[in-house]
Protein backbone atom coordinates (compact mmCIF):
# COMPACT_ATOMS: atom_id res chain seq x y z
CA UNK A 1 112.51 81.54 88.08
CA UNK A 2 110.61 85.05 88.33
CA UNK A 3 112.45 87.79 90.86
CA UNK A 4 110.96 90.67 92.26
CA UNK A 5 112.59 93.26 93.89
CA UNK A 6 111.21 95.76 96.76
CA UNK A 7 114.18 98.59 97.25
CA UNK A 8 113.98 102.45 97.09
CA UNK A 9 117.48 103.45 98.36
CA UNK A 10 120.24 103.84 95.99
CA UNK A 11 122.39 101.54 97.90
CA UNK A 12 120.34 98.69 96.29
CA UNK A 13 120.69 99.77 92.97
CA UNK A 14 124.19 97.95 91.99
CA UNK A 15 122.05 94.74 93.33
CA UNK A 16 119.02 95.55 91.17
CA UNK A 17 121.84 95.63 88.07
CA UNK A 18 123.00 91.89 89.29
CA UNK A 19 119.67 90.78 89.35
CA UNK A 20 118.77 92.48 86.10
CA UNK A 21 121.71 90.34 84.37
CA UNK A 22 120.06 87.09 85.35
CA UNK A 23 116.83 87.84 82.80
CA UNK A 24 115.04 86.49 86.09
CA UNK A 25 113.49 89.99 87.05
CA UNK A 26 110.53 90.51 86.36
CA UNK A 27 109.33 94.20 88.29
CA UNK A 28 110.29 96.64 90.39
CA UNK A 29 108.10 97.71 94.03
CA UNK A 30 109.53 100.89 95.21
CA UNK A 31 107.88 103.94 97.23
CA UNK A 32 106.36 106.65 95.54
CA UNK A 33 107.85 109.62 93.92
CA UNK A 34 108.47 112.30 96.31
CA UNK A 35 108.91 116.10 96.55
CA UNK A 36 112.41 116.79 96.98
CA UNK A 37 114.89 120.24 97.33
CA UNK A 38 113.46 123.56 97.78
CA UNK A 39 111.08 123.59 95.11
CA UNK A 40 109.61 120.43 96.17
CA UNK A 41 110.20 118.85 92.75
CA UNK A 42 108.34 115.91 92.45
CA UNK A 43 111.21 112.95 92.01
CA UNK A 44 111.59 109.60 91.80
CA UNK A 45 113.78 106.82 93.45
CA UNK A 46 116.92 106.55 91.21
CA UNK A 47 116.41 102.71 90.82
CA UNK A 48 113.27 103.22 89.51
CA UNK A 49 114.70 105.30 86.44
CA UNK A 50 117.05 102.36 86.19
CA UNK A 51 113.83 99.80 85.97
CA UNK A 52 112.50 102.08 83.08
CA UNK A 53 115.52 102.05 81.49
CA UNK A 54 115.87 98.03 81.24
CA UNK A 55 112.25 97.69 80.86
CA UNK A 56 111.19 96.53 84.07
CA UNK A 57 107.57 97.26 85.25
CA UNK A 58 107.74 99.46 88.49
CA UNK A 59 104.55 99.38 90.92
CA UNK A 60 104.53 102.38 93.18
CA UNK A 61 102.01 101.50 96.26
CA UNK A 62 101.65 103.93 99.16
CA UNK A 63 101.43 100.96 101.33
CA UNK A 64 101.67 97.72 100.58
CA UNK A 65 99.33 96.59 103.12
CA UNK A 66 96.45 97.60 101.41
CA UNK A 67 94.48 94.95 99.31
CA UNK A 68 95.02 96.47 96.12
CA UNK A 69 99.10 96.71 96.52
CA UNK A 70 98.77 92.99 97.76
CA UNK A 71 96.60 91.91 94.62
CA UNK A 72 98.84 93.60 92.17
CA UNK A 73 102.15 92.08 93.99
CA UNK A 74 100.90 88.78 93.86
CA UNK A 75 99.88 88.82 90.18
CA UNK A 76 103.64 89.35 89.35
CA UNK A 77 103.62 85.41 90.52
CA UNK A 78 107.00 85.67 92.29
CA UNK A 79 109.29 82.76 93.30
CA UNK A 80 112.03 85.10 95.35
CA UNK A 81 111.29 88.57 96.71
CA UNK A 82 114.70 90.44 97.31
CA UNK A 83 114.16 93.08 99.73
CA UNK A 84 117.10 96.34 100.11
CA UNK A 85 116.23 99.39 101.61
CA UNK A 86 112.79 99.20 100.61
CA UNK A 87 111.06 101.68 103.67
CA UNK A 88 108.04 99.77 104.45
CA UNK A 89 107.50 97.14 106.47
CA UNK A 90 105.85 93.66 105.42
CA UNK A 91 102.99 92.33 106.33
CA UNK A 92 103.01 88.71 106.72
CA UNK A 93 100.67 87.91 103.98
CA UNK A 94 103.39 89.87 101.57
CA UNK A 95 106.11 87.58 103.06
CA UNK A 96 103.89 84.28 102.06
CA UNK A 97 103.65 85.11 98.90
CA UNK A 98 106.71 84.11 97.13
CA UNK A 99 106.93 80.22 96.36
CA UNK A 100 110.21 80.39 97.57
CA UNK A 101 111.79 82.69 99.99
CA UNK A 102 111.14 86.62 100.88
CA UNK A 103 114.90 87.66 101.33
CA UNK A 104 116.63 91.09 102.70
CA UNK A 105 119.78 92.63 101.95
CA UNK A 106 120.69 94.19 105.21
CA UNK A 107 123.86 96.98 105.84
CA UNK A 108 125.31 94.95 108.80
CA UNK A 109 126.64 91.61 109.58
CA UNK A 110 123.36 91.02 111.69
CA UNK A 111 122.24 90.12 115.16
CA UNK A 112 124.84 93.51 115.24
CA UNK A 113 122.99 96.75 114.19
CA UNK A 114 119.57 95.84 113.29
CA UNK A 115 117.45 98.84 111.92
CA UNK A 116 117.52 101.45 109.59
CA UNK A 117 120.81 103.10 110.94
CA UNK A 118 123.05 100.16 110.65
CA UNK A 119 126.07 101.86 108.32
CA UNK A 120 126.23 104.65 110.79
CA UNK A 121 126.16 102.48 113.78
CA UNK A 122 128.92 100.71 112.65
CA UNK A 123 131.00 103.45 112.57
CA UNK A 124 130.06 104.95 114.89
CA UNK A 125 130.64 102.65 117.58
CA UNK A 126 134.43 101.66 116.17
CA UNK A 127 133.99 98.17 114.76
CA UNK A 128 136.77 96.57 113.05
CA UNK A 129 134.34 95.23 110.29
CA UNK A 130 130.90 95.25 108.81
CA UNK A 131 129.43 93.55 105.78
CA UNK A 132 126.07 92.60 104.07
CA UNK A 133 124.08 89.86 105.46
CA UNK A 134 120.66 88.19 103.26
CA UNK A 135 118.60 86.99 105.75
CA UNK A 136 114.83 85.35 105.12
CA UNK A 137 112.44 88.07 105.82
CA UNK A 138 110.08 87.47 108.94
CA UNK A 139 107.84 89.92 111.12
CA UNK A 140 110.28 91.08 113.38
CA UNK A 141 112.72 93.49 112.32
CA UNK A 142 116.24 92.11 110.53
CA UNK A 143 115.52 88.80 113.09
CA UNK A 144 115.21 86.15 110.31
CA UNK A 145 117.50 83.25 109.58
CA UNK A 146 120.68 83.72 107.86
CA UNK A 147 121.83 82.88 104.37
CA UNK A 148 124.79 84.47 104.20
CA UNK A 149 127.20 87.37 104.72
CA UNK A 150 129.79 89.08 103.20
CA UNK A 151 132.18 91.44 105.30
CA UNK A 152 134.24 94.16 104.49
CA UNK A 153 137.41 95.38 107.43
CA UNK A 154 137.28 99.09 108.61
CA UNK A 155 140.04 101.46 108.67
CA UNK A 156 138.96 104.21 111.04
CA UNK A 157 138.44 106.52 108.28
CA UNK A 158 135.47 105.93 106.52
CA UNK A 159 131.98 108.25 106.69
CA UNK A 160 128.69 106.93 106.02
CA UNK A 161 128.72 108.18 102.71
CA UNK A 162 131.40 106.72 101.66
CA UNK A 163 130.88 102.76 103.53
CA UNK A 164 127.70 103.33 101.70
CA UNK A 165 128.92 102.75 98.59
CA UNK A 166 131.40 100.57 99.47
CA UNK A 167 128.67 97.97 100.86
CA UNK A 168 126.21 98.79 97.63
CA UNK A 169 129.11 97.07 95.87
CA UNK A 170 129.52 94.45 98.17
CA UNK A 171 126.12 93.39 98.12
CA UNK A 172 125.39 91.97 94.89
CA UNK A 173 127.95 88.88 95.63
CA UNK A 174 126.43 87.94 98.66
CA UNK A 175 122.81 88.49 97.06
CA UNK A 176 123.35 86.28 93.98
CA UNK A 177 125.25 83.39 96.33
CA UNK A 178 122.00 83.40 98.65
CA UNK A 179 119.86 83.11 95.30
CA UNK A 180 122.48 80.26 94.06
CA UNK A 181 121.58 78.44 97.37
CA UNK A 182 117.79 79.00 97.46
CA UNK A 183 117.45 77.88 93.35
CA UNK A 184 119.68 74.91 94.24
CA UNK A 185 118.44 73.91 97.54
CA UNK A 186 121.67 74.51 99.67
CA UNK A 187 120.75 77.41 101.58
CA UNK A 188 120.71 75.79 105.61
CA UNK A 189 119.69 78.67 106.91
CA UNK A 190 121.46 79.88 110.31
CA UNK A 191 119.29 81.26 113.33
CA UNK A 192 120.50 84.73 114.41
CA UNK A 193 121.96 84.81 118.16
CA UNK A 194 119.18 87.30 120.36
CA UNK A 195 122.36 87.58 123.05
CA UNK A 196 124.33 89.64 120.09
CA UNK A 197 121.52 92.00 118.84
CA UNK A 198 121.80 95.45 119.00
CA UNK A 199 119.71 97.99 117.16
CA UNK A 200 120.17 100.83 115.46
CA UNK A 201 117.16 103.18 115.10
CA UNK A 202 116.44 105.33 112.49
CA UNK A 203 118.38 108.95 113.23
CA UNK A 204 116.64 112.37 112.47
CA UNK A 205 119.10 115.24 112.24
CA UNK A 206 118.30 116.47 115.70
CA UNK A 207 120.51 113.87 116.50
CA UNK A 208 124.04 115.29 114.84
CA UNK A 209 124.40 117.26 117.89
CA UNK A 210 127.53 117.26 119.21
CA UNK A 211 128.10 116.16 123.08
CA UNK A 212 131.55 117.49 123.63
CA UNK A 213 130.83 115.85 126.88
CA UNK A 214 131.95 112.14 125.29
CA UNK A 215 135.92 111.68 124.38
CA UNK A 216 137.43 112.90 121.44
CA UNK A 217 137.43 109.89 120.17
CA UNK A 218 133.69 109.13 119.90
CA UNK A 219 133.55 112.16 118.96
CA UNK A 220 135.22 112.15 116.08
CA UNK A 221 133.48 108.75 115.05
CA UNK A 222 130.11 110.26 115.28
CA UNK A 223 131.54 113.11 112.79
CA UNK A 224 132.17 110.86 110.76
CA UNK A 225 129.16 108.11 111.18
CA UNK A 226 126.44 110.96 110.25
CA UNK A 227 128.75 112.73 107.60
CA UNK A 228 126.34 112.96 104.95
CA UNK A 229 123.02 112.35 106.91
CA UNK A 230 122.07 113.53 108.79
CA UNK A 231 124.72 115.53 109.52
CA UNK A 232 126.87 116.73 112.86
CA UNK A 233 126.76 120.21 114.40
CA UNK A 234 127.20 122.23 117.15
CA UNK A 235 126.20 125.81 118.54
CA UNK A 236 128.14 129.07 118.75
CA UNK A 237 127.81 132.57 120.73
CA UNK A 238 127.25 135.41 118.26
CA UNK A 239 128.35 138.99 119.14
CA UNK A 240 126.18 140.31 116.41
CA UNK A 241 122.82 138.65 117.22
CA UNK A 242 123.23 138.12 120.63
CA UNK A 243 122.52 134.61 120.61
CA UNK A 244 123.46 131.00 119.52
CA UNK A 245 124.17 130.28 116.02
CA UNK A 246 124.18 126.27 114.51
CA UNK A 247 127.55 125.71 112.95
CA UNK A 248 127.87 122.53 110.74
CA UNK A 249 131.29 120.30 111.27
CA UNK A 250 132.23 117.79 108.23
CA UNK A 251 134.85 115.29 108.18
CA UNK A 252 138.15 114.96 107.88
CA UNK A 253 138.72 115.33 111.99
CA UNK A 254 142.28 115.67 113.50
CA UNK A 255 142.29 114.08 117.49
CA UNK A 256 144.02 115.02 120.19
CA UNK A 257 145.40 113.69 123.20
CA UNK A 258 143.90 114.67 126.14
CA UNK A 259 147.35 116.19 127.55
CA UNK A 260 147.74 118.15 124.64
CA UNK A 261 144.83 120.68 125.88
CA UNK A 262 145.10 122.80 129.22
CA UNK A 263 144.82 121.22 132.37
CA UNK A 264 141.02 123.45 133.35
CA UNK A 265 139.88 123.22 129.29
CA UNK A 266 136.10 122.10 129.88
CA UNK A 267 133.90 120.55 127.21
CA UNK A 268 133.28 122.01 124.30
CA UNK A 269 136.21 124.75 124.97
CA UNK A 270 137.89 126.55 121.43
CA UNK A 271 141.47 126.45 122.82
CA UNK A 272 142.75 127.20 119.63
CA UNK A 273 140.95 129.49 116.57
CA UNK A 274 142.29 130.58 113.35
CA UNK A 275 143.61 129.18 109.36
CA UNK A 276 144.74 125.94 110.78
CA UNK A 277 141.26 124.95 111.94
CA UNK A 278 139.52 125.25 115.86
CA UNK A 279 140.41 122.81 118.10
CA UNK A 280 138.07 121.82 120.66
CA UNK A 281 138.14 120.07 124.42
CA UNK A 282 136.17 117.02 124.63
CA UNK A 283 135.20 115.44 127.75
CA UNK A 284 136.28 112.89 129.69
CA UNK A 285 140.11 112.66 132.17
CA UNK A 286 141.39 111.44 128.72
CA UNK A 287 139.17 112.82 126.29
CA UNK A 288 141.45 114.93 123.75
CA UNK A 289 140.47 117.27 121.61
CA UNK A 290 139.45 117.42 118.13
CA UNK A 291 140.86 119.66 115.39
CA UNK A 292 137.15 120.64 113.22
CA UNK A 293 139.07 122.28 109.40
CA UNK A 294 135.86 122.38 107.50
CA UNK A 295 132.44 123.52 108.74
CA UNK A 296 129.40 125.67 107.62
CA UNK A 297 127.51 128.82 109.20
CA UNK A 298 124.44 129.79 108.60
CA UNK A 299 123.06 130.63 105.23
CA UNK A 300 126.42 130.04 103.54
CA UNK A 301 128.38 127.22 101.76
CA UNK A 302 130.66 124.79 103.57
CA UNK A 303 134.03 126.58 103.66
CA UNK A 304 137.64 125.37 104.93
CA UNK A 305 138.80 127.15 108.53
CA UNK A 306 140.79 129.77 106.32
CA UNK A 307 137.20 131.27 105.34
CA UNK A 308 135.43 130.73 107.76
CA UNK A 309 137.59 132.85 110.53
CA UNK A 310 137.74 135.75 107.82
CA UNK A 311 134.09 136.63 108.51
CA UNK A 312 133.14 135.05 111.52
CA UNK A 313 135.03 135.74 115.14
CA UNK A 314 134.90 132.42 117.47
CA UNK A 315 137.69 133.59 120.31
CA UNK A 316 139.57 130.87 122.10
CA UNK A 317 137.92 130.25 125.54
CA UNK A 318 134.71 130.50 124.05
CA UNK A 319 132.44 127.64 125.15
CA UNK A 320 130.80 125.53 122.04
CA UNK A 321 126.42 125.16 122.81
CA UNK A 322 125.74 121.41 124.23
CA UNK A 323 122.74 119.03 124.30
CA UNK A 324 119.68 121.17 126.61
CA UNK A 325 119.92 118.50 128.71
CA UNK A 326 123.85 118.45 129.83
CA UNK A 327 123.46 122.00 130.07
């Protein structure tokens, strides 16, 4: 049996370690190295370093459409292809290839949250569980048939950072029981429902904006959905410049009951300012209020409330900047 895997993200990395134990892998495909940071150091994906390390041949193709990256993939002679966050989309031809199956690791227990966002979706749209579903790999995005799933329950207080990890862990035992079925024959594939598919596009961090127009609630889910990427934050008045500065909010995030706030707060209102943290009106005849204790300013490091109303002056009554178009 000869494996190859296609996966750039680190979240596939505790997967490329299960397959590794096997002695069935036989290369790596994963993007190119990349400039990353300020200095736009040229680095590579983590798992490849971990390919190097075991000895695993890594191919690097800038697209893996072109005829070259197709020749060289199909010279490894693959039975499975195990796909995890790889960042390029297969052409049919690459799907054929394998004697076996194509297969994909996805963040979700699919039809729900198809797409690239699917940890933070989860979040933040307050399911009680997620998981890891391998799925055959077909044109259409995350749509193939099912091998199986794993799930995992949610508490309310996870971020995306940290359900990351949780799932990388969780996805080498449903990855080696979908390879278990495929070697033996027992896989019986299960159609995905369309009436249950929701997707969940890939976010840029224009989207961490805050809408203190939604609830506290989905607020605070959002906070933490994008904690670390791509982030959440919202805008403040500045006496000294005269305009709006971008203030970055980070989990943990205390709520509030909406009749724990005045009765004319509006959206986005400080009501309260100091050591303790800012608490700010959300919308909604029940939305609360959220209590924000760690956040970042421009140009500085992410401090705790205490610091950051030492040097900065955000008044109660002062109305938080909203999405251009609510304004």
């Amino acid at each position: 049996m000869r494996i190859v895997m296609m996966a750039t993200g680190d979240i596939a990395i505790p997967s490329f370690q299960a397959l590794l134990s096997t002695g069935e892998l036989v290369g790596l495909i994963t993007q190119p190295d990349r400039p990353v940071g300020r200095h736009q150091q040229l680095t590579p994906p983590r798992i490849k370093v971990c390919a190097q390390e075991a000895g695993i041949p890594v191919f690097q193709p800038e697209r893996m459409r072109d005829e070259e990256a197709v020749q060289g993939f199909k010279d490894m002679a693959p039975d499975i292809v195990v796909v995890m966050a790889y960042g390029q989309i297969l052409s049919q031809q690459v799907i054929d290839v394998p004697t076996i199956a194509c297969i994909n690791a996805h963040a979700s227990l699919l039809p729900r949250h198809r797409g690239a966002a699917c940890i933070q979706a989860a979040i933040e749209a307050g399911d009680d569980e997620t998981g890891v579903t391998i799925m055959h790999v077909v044109k259409k995005l995350d749509a193939g048939d099912i091998i199986c799933s794993r799930t995992i329950a949610l508490n309310g207080t996870e971020t995306a950072e940290s359900l990351h990890d949780d799932l990388a862990e969780l996805a080498p035992h449903a990855l080696m029981d979908a390879i278990r079925r495929l070697q033996t024959g027992t896989s019986d594939p299960q159609e995905q429902d369309e009436s249950l598919m929701t997707y969940a596009p890939k976010l840029l961090r224009v989207h961490g904006q805050i809408d203190w127009h939604q609830p506290a609630l989905q607020v605070a889910r959002k906070i933490r959905a994008y904690h670390s990427w791509p982030g959440t934050f919202t805008t403040y008045p500045s006496v000294k410049s005269g305009g709006d500065k971008q203030l970055k909010i980070f989990p943990p995030i205390d709520l509030y009951s909406y009749y724990k706030k005045p009765v004319d707060a509006v959206p986005g209102m400080v009501l309260e300012a100091g050591p303790e943290g800012m608490l700010v009106s959300c919308g909604g005849p029940r939305g609360g209020a959220i209590r924000i204790s760690t956040m970042q300013p421009p140009g500085a490091r992410k401090m705790n409330a205490e610091s950051f109303f030492a040097g900065h002056k955000i008044m109660p009554g002062t109305i938080l900047g909203l999405p251009a178009n609510l304004e």
